[in-house]
Structures are given as structure tokens and as C-alpha cells.
Protein backbone atom coordinates (compact mmCIF):
# COMPACT_ATOMS: atom_id res chain seq x y z
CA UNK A 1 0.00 0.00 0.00
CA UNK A 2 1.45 3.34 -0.71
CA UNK A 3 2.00 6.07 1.82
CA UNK A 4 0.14 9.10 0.97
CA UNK A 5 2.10 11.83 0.92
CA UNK A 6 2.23 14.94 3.23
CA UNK A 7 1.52 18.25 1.75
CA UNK A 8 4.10 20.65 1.67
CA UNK A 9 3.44 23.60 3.69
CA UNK A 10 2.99 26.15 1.17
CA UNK A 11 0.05 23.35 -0.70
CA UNK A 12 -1.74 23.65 3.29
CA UNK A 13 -1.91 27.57 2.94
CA UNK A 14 -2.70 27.63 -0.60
CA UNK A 15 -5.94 24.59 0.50
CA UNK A 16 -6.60 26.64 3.56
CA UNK A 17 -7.20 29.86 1.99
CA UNK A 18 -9.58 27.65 -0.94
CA UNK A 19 -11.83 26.59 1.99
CA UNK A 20 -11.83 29.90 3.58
CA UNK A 21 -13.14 31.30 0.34
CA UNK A 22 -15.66 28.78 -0.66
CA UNK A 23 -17.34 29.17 2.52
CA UNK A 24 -17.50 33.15 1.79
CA UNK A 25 -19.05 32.51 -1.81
CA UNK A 26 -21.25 29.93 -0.77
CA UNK A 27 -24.34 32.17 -0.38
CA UNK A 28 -24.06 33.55 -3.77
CA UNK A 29 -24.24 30.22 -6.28
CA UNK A 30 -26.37 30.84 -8.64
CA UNK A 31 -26.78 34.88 -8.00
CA UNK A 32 -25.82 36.76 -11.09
CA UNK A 33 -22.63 38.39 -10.65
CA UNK A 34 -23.88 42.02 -10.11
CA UNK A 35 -25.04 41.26 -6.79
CA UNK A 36 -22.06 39.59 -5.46
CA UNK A 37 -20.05 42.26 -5.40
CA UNK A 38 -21.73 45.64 -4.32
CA UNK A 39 -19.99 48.85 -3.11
CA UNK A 40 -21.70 51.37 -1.01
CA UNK A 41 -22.70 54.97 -2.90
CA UNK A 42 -22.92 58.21 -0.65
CA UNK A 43 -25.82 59.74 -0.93
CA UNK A 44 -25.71 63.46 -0.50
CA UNK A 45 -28.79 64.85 1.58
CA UNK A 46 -30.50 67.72 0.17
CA UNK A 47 -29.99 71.31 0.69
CA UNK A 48 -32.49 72.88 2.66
CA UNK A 49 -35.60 74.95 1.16
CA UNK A 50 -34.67 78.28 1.78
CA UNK A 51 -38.56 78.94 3.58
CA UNK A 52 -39.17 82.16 5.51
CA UNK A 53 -37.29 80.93 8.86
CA UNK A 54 -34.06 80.58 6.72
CA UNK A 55 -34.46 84.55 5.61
CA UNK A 56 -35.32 85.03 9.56
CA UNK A 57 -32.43 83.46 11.08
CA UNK A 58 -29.78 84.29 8.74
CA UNK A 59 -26.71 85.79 10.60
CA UNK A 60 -26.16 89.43 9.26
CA UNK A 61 -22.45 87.88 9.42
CA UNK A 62 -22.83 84.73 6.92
CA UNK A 63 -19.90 84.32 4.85
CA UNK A 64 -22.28 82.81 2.30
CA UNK A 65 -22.86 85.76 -0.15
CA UNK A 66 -25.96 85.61 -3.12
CA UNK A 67 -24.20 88.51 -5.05
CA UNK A 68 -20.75 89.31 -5.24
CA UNK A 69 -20.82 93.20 -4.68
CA UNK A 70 -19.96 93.26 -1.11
CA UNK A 71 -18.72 91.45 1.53
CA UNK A 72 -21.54 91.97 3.19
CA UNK A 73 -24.39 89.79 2.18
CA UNK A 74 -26.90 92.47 3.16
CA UNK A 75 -24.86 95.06 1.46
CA UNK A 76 -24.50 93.03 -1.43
CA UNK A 77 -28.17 92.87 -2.14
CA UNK A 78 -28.36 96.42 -2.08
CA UNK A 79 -25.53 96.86 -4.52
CA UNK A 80 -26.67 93.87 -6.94
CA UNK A 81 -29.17 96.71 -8.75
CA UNK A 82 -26.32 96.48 -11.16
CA UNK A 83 -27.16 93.33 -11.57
CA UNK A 84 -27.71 92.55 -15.66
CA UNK A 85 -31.05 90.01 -14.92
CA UNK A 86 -32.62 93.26 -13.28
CA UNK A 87 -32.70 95.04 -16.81
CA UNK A 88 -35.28 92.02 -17.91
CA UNK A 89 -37.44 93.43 -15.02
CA UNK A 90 -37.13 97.11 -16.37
CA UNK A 91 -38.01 96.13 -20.40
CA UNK A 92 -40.87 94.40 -19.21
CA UNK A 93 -42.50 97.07 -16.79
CA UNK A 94 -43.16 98.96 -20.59
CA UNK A 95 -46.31 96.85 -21.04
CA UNK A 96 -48.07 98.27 -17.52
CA UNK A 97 -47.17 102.09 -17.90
CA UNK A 98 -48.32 103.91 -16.57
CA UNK A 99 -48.13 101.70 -13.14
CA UNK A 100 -47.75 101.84 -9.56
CA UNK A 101 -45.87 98.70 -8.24
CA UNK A 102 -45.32 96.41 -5.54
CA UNK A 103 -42.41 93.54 -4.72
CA UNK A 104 -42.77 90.87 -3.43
CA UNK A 105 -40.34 89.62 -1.19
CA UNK A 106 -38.06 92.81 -1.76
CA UNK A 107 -35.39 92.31 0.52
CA UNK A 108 -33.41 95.72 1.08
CA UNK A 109 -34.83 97.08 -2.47
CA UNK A 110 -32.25 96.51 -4.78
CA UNK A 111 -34.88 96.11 -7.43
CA UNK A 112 -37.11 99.52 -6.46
CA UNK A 113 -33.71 101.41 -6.23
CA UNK A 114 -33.60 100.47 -10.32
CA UNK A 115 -36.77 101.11 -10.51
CA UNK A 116 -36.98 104.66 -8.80
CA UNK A 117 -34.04 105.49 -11.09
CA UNK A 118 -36.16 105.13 -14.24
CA UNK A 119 -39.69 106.15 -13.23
CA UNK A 120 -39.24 108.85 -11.10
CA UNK A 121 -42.23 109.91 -9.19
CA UNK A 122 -44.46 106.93 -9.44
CA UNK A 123 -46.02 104.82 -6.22
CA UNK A 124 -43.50 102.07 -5.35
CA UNK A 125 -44.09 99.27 -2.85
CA UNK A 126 -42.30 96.69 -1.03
CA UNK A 127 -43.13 93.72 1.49
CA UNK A 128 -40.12 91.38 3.55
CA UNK A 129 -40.68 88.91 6.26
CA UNK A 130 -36.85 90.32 7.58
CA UNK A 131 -37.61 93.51 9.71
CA UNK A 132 -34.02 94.04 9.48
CA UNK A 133 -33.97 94.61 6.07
CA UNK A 134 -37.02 96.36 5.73
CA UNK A 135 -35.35 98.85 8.11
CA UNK A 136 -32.37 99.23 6.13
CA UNK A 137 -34.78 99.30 2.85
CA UNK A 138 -36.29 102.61 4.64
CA UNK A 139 -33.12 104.01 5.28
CA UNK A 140 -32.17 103.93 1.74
CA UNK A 141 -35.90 104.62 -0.15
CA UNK A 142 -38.04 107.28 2.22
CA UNK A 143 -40.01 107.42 -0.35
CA UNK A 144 -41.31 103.36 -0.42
CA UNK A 145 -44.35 102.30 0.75
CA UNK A 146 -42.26 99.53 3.22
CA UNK A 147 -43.95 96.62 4.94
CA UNK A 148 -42.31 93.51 7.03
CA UNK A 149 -45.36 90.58 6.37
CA UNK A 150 -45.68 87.40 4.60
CA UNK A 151 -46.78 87.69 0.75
CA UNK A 152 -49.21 84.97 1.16
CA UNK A 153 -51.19 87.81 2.84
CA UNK A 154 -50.87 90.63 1.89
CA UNK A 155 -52.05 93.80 3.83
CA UNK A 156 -53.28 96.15 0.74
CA UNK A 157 -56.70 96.34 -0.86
CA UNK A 158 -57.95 94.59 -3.80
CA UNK A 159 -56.59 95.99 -7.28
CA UNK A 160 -54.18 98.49 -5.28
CA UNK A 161 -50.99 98.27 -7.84
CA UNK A 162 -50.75 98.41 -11.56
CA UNK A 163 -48.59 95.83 -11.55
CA UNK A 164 -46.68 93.63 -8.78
CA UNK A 165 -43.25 91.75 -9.03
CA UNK A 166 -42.04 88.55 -7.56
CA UNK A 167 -38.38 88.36 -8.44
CA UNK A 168 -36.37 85.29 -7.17
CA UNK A 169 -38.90 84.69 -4.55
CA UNK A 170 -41.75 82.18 -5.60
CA UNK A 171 -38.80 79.55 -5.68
CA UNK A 172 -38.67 79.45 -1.86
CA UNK A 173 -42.68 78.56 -1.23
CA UNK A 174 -44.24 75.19 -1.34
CA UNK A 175 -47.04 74.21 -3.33
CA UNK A 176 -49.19 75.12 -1.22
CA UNK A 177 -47.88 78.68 0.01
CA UNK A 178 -47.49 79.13 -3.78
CA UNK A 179 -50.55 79.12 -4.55
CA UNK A 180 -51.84 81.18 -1.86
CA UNK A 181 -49.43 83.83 -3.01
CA UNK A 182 -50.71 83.39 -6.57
CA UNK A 183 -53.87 84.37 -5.07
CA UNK A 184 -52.77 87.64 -3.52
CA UNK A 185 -51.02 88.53 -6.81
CA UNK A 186 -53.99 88.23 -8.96
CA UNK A 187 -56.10 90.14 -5.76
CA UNK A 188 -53.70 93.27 -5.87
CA UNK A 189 -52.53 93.52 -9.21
CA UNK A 190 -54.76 95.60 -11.69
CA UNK A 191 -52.76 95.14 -14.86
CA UNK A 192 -50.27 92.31 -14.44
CA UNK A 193 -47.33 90.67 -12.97
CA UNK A 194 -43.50 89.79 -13.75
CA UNK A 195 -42.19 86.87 -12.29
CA UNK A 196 -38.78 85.93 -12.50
CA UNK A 197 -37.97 82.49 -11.17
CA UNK A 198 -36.58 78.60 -12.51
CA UNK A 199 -38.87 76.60 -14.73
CA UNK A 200 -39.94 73.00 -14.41
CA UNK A 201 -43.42 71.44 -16.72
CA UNK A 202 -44.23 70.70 -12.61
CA UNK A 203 -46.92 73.07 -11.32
CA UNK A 204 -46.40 71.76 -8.02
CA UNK A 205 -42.67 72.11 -8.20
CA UNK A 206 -39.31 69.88 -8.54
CA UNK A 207 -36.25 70.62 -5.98
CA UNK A 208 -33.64 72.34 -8.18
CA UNK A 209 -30.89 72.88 -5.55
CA UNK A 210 -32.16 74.80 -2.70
CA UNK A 211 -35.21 76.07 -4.21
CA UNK A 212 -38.29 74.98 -6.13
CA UNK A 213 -38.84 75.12 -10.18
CA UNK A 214 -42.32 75.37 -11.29
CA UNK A 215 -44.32 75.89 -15.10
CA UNK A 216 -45.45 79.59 -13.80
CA UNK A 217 -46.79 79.48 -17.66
CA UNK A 218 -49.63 77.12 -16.89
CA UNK A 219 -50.33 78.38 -13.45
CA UNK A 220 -50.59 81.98 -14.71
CA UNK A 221 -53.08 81.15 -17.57
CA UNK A 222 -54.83 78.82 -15.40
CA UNK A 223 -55.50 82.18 -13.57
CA UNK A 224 -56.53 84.13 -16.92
CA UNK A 225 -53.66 86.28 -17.36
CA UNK A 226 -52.12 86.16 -20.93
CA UNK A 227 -48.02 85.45 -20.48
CA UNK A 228 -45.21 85.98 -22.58
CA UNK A 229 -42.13 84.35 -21.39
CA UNK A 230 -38.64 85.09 -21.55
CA UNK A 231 -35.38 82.93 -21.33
CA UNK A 232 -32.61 84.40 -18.83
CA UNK A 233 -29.51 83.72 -20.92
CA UNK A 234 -25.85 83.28 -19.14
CA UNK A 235 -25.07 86.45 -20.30
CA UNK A 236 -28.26 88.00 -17.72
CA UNK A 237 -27.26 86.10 -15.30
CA UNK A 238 -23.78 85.03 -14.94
CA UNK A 239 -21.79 82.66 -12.75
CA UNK A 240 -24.85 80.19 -11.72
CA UNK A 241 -25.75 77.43 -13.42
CA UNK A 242 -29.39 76.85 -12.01
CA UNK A 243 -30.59 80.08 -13.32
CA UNK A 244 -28.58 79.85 -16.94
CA UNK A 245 -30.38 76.43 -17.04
CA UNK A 246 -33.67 77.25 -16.13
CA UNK A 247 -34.11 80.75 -15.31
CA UNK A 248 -37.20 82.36 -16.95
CA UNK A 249 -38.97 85.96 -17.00
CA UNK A 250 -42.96 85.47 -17.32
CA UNK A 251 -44.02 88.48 -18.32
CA UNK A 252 -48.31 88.28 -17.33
CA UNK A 253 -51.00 90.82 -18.29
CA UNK A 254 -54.66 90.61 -16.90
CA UNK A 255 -57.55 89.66 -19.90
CA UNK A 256 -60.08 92.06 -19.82
């Protein structure tokens, strides 16, 4: 009878290691391959909606800045007039003259600082939740009609502007708050309304970054208002990608 022989120790690791790994593959026979072997993808969360407590709590000191014309986030807003989307704003305000207007969501009033420059003398109007900036808003237009509020109700009468403007500020509502501010607009406004915001076909709304895109086209005409829309080009609005992509001016007149 012949003696079997010993295995060399370097055949006992290499048989040692086999078994390990058959026991590790065991539960797989007969799974298809792209199970086997899975690796684990980080998922980002979110961004936050940037609602009414964001504008509330923000530190006058954040180091994150919207424009780039101060170091001052505040100050920046004021100084972002100079802004090239804002001239969109002014081109369009030639279908309501003669008008008397009110923003929405006008922060320190970069927007009714352009505004004043080109139609001097006419009623302008502006409503924040941020007291602080409304205060700083007074300081720099005594001539505004300044309010701190909520523009889901809004504290003028019915009809009480020629037109009304909501730029950059629809984005932060939900779907439901949107359309309770959709139904303040077409309350207040006489002759029409320019919104300038990020398109989606949603009406409801799709997260695009921090901030909601929405078909303002469809909601608008759903409200009988006749819109004419116009494309914010990279040129308008530099340095952001969200806006270049989907940034839109809807231009909205009320049918007789």
C-alpha cells in the first residue's frame, strides 16, 4: 500500500485559503454576478428649502454671499441693482405704464432702487418677512411704501398696484404657500405681474438645488392672465448654473 504523501506547507496555505473562500461565496451560487459584489454609494442629503425661517435666522455675518458686490451679504443685495437680470425686469415694466408697483419679497430694495431710477415719481411698494432689512430698505428709499409681512397675505386692498413683481422669490414657497401667493397677486394687481424664477413642466414644483422650479406658464393662464415668457440667458445672469439652465422671465397681463 502506498503512503500518501504529506503536503508541503505552502500546498496547506494555498488549500486553507480555498476553503476559507468557498465558505464566503457559498451564499451567492447561482446569484448573477452584479449582486455579489456591491460597493456602497454616498448619498448626498438635500440642501435645505430656503422657507421664511431661513431669511429670519440668517446671521447678518454669513460668509455665504448671493451677489458678489460686497462682503456683506446684506450690502451686497443692495448693490446687486447692477445686476444685468434686473434690466429684464425694467423692459418688461413697458407693457403696464403707466403703473404703480409692488415687490414681493423685496429684501433691502435693490430692485425699487432700479426702478426709482427710471420712473421717477411713481407709487412704489415693497413687502419682507426680515424687519431688518425692511429697516435698512427705509433708510435707503423714504419714499417706499415699506412693509415687514408674509406675501401669502398681503395687507393692501384689492386691485391696489398696476402691476406687482415677484423676483427670485416664488422659488422658496411650497405648493401650497405658492398658490396662496398666486392668489394675492392676482387680488392686488390691476394690470399684471412679472415673475422671474426657474422653470420646471411641474406646477407643483421639482427641488432644483435649494429652491423649487415650477411651469409659472400654466399656473398663470390657469389664472386668466395672458403670459409671454422670456429665457434668462448666461449672459443676464452670470456665474450660476441653475438660473442659466432654467431661469425664466414670465411676463403676465390681466384679460379684460
Amino acid at each position: 500500500m502506498k503512503k500518501t504523501k504529506k503536503a508541503k506547507p505552502k500546498t496547506k496555505k494555498i488549500i486553507k485559503l480555498s476553503k476559507k473562500l468557498a465558505k464566503k461565496i457559498k451564499p451567492f451560487i447561482g446569484v448573477p454576478s452584479v449582486f455579489v459584489e456591491t460597493k456602497k454609494v454616498e448619498v448626498k442629503p438635500q440642501t435645505p428649502i430656503h422657507d421664511a425661517d431661513y431669511w429670519l435666522n440668517r446671521p447678518e455675518d454669513d460668509k455665504h454671499l448671493d451677489w458678489n458686490y460686497s462682503p456683506s451679504w446684506i450690502e451686497g443685495y443692495w448693490e446687486s441693482y447692477k445686476h444685468p437680470h434686473r434690466n429684464l425686469i425694467l423692459e418688461a415694466l413697458k407693457e403696464f405704464e403707466p403703473f404703480n408697483l409692488l415687490e414681493l419679497g423685496c429684501n433691502v430694495g435693490p430692485n425699487l432702487n432700479l426702478i426709482r431710477r427710471n420712473y421717477s415719481g411713481i407709487g412704489l411698494a415693497g413687502i419682507d418677512v426680515d424687519s431688518r432689512l425692511i429697516e435698512i430698505a427705509k433708510d435707503k428709499l423714504k419714499d417706499v411704501d415699506f412693509r415687514v409681512g408674509n406675501i401669502t397675505k398681503l395687507p393692501w386692498d384689492t386691485q391696489s398696484f398696476g402691476a406687482v413683481l415677484a423676483d427670485a422669490v416664488l422659488m422658496y414657497l411650497n405648493k401650497d404657500d405658492v398658490k396662496l401667493a398666486l392668489d394675492e397677486i392676482e387680488r392686488v394687481a390691476r394690470k399684471g405681474v412679472i415673475i422671474v424664477d426657474r422653470f420646471d413642466e411641474s406646477l407643483e414644483g421639482v427641488r432644483n438645488g435649494d429652491v423649487y422650479a415650477r411651469n409659472y406658464t400654466k399656473l398663470l393662464e390657469g389664472r386668466g392672465f395672458k403670459v409671454r415668457t422670456i429665457k434668462i440667458t448666461k449672459k443676464q445672469w452670470p456665474n450660476s448654473v441653475g438660473w442659466a439652465e432654467r431661469g425664466m422671465c414670465w411676463v403676465a397681463t390681466k384679460l379684460e
